[in-house]
Structure formats: C-alpha cells, structure tokens
N, C-alpha and C. Protein backbone atom coordinates (compact mmCIF):
# COMPACT_ATOMS: atom_id res chain seq x y z
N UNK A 1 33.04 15.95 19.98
CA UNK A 1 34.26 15.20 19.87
C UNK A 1 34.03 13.87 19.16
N UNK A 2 32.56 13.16 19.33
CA UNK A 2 32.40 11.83 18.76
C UNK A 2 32.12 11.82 17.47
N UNK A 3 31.32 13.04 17.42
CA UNK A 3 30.64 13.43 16.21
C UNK A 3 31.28 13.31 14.81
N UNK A 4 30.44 12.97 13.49
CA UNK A 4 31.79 13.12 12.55
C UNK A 4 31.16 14.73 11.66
N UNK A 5 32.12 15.76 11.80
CA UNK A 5 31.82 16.87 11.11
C UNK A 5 31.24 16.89 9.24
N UNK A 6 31.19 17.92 9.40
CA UNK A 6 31.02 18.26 7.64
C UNK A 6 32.20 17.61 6.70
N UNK A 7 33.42 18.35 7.09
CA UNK A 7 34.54 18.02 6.56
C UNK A 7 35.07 16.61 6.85
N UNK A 8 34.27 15.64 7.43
CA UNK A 8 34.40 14.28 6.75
C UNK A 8 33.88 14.03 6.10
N UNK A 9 32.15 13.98 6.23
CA UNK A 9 31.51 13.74 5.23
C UNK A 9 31.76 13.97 3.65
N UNK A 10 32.17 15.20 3.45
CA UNK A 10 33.12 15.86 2.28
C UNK A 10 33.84 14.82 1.72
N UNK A 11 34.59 14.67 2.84
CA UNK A 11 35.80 13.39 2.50
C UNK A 11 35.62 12.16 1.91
N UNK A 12 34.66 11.97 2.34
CA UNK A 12 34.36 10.06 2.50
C UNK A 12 33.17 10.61 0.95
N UNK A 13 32.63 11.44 0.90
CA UNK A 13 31.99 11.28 -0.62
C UNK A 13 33.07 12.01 -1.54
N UNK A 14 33.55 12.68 -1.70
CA UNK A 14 34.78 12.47 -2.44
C UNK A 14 35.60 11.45 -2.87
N UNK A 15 36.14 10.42 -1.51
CA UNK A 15 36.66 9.25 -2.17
C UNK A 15 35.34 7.90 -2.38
N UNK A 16 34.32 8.13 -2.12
CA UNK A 16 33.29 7.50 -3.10
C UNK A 16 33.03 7.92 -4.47
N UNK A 17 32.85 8.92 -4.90
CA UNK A 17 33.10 9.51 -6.09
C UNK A 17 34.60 8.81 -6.80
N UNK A 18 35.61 8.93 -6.06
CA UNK A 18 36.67 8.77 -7.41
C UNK A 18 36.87 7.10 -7.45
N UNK A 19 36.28 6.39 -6.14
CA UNK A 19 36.14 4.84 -6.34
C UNK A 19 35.50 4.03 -7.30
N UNK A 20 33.59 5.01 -7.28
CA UNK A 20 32.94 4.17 -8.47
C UNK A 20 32.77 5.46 -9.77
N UNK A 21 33.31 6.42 -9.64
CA UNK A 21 32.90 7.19 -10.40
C UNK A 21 31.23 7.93 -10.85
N UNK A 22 30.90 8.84 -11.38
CA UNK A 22 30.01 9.88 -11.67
C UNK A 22 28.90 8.64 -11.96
N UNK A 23 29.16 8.10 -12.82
CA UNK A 23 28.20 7.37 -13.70
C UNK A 23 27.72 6.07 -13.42
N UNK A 24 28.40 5.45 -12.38
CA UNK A 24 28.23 3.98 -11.43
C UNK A 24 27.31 4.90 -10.41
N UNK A 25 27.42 6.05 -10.25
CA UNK A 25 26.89 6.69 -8.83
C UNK A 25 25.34 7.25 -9.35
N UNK A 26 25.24 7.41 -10.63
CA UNK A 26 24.24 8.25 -10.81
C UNK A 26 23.06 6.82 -11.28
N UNK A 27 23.56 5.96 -12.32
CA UNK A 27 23.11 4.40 -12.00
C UNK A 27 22.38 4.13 -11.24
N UNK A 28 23.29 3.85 -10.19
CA UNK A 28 23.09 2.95 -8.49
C UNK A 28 21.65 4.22 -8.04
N UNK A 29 21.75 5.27 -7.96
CA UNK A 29 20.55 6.08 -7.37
C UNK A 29 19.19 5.97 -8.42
N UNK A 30 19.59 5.93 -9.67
CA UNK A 30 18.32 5.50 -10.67
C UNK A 30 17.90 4.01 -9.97
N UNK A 31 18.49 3.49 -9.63
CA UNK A 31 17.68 1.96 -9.32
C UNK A 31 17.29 1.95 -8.16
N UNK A 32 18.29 3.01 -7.37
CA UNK A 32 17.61 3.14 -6.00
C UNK A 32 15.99 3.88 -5.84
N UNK A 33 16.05 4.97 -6.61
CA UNK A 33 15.02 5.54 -7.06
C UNK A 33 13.92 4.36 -7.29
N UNK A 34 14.14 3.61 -7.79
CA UNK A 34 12.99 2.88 -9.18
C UNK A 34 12.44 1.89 -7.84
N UNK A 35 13.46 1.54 -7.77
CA UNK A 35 12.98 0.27 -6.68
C UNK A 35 11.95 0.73 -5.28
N UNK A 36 12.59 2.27 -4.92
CA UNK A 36 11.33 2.89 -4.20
C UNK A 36 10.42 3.36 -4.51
N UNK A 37 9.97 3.76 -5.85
CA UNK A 37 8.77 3.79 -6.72
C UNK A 37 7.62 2.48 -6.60
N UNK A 38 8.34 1.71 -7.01
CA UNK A 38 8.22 0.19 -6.93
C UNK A 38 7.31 -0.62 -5.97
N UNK A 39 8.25 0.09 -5.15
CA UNK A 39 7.66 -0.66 -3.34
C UNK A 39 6.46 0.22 -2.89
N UNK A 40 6.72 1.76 -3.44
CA UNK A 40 4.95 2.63 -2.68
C UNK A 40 4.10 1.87 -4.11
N UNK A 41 3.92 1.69 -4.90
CA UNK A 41 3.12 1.61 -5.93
C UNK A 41 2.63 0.07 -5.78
N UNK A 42 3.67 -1.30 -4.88
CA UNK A 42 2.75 -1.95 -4.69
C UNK A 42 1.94 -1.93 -3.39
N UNK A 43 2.53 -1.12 -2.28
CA UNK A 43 1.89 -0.77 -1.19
C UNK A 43 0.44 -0.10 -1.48
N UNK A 44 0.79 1.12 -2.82
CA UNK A 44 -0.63 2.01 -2.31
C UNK A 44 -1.77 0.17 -3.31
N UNK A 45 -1.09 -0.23 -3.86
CA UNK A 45 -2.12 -0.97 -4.69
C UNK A 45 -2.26 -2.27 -3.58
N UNK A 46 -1.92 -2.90 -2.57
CA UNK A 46 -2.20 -3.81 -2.29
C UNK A 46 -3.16 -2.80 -0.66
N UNK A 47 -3.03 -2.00 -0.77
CA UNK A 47 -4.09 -0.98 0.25
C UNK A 47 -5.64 -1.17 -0.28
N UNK A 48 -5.21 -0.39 -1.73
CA UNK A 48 -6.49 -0.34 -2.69
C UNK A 48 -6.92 -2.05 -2.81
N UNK A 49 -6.63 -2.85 -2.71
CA UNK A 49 -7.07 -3.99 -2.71
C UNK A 49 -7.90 -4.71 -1.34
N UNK A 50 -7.05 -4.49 -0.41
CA UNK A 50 -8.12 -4.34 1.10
C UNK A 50 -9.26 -3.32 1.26
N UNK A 51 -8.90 -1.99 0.49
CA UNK A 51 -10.01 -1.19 0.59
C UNK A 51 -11.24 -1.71 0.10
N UNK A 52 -10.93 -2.71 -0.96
CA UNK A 52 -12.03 -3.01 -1.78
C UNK A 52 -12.95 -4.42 -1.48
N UNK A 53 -11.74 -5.17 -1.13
CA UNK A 53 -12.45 -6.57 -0.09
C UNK A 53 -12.95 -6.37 0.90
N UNK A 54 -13.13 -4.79 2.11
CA UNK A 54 -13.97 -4.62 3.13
C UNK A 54 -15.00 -3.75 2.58
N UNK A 55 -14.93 -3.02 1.37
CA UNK A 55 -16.06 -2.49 0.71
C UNK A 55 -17.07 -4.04 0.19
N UNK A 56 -16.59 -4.43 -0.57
CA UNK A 56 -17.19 -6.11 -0.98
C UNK A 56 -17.80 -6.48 0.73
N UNK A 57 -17.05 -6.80 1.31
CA UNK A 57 -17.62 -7.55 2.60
C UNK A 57 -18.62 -6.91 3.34
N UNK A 58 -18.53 -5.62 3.42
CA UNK A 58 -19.71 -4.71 3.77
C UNK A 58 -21.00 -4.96 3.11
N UNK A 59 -20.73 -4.48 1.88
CA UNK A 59 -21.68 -4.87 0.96
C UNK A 59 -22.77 -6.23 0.85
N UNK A 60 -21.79 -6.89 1.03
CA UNK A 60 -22.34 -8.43 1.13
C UNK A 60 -23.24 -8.75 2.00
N UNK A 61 -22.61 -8.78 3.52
CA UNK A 61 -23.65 -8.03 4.64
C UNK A 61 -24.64 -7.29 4.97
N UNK A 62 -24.95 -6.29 3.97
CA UNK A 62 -25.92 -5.41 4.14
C UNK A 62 -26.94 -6.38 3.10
N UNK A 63 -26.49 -7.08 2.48
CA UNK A 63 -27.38 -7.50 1.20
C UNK A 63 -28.33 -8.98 2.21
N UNK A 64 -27.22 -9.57 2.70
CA UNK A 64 -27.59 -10.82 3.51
C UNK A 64 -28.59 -10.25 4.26
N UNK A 65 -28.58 -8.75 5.21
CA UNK A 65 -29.15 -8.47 6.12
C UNK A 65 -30.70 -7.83 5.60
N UNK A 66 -30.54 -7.94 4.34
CA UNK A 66 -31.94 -6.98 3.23
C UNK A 66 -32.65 -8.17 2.75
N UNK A 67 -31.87 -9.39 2.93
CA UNK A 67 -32.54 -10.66 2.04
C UNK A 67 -33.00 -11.09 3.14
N UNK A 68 -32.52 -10.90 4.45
CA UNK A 68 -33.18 -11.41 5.85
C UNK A 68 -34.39 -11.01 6.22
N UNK A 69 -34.10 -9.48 6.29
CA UNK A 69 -35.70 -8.82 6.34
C UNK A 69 -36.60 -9.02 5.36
N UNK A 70 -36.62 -9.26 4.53
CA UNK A 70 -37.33 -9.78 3.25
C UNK A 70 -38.32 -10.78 3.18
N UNK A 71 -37.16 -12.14 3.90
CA UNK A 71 -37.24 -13.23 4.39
C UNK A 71 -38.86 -13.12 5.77
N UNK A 72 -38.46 -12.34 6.50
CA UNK A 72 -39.13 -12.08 7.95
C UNK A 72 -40.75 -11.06 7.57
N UNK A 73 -40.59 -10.27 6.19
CA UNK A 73 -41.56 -9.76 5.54
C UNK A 73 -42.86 -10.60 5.15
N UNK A 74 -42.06 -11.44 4.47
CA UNK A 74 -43.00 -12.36 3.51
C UNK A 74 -43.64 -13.36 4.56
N UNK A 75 -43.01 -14.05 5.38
CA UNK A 75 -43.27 -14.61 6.52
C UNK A 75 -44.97 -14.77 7.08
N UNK A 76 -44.90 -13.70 7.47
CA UNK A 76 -46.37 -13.06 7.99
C UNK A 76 -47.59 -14.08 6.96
N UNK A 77 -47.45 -12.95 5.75
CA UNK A 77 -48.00 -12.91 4.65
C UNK A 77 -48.47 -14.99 4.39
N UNK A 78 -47.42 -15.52 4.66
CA UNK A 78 -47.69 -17.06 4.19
C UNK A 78 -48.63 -17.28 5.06
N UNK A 79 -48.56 -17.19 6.36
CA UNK A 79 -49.00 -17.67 7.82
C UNK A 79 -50.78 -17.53 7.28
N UNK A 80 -51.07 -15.80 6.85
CA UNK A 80 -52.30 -15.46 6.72
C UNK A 80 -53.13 -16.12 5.61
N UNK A 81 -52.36 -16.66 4.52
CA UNK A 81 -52.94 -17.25 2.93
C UNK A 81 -53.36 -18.78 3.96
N UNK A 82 -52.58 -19.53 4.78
CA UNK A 82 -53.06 -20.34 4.71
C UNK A 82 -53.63 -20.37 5.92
C-alpha cells in the first residue's frame, strides 16, 4: 500500500523525459558517468600512492636495519686491530 509500484515509476520518468528532454537526459548521465570515472581513477591512484610510501617505508627500514648489522659487524673487528 506504501510502496510506489512500476506504473509510477513509468510515470514520473516519462514526465522527466518530456521536462528536460532526450538530449539534456543523455548529457546529464555522460557527466554523471565521467565524474564517476573520475572519482575511482583518483581513488585507485591515491591507493597506488600509499601502496608505494609503505613499500618505500619498508624498504627504508630494512636498509637502516642492514646498515645496523653492518655497523655491529665491523665493531668486533676495530676492538681486535687495536
């Protein structure tokens, strides 16, 4: 009873159709279209951009942690020369 059937829906885009016409309607969905293109393409790219600053930050870390042991290598080695 609350519900609105088929045969409104029908209705109400029918008199949207003869309000803005075929070509205001087909328009308005090209930009609607574009603009949601838009929005995943800067989403997947601002993803790919975090993907790449915790790849970097990883990286960085493992390097700090290779220059540490390095550090703790050579160590020894001084102690014994002198």
């Amino acid at each position: 009873m609350g519900g609105i059937s088929i045969w409104q829906l029908l209705i109400i885009a029918l008199i949207v159709v003869l309000l803005f016409g075929t070509k205001k309607l087909r328009s308005l969905g090209g930009d609607l279209g574009g603009a949601v293109k838009g929005f995943k393409n800067a989403m997947s790219s601002e993803d790919e951009k975090k993907a790449l600053e915790e790849k970097t930050a990883a990286e960085n870390t493992s390097a700090e942690k290779t220059a540490q042991a390095d550090e703790k290598k050579t160590e020894p080695k001084d102690k014994e020369q002198a």
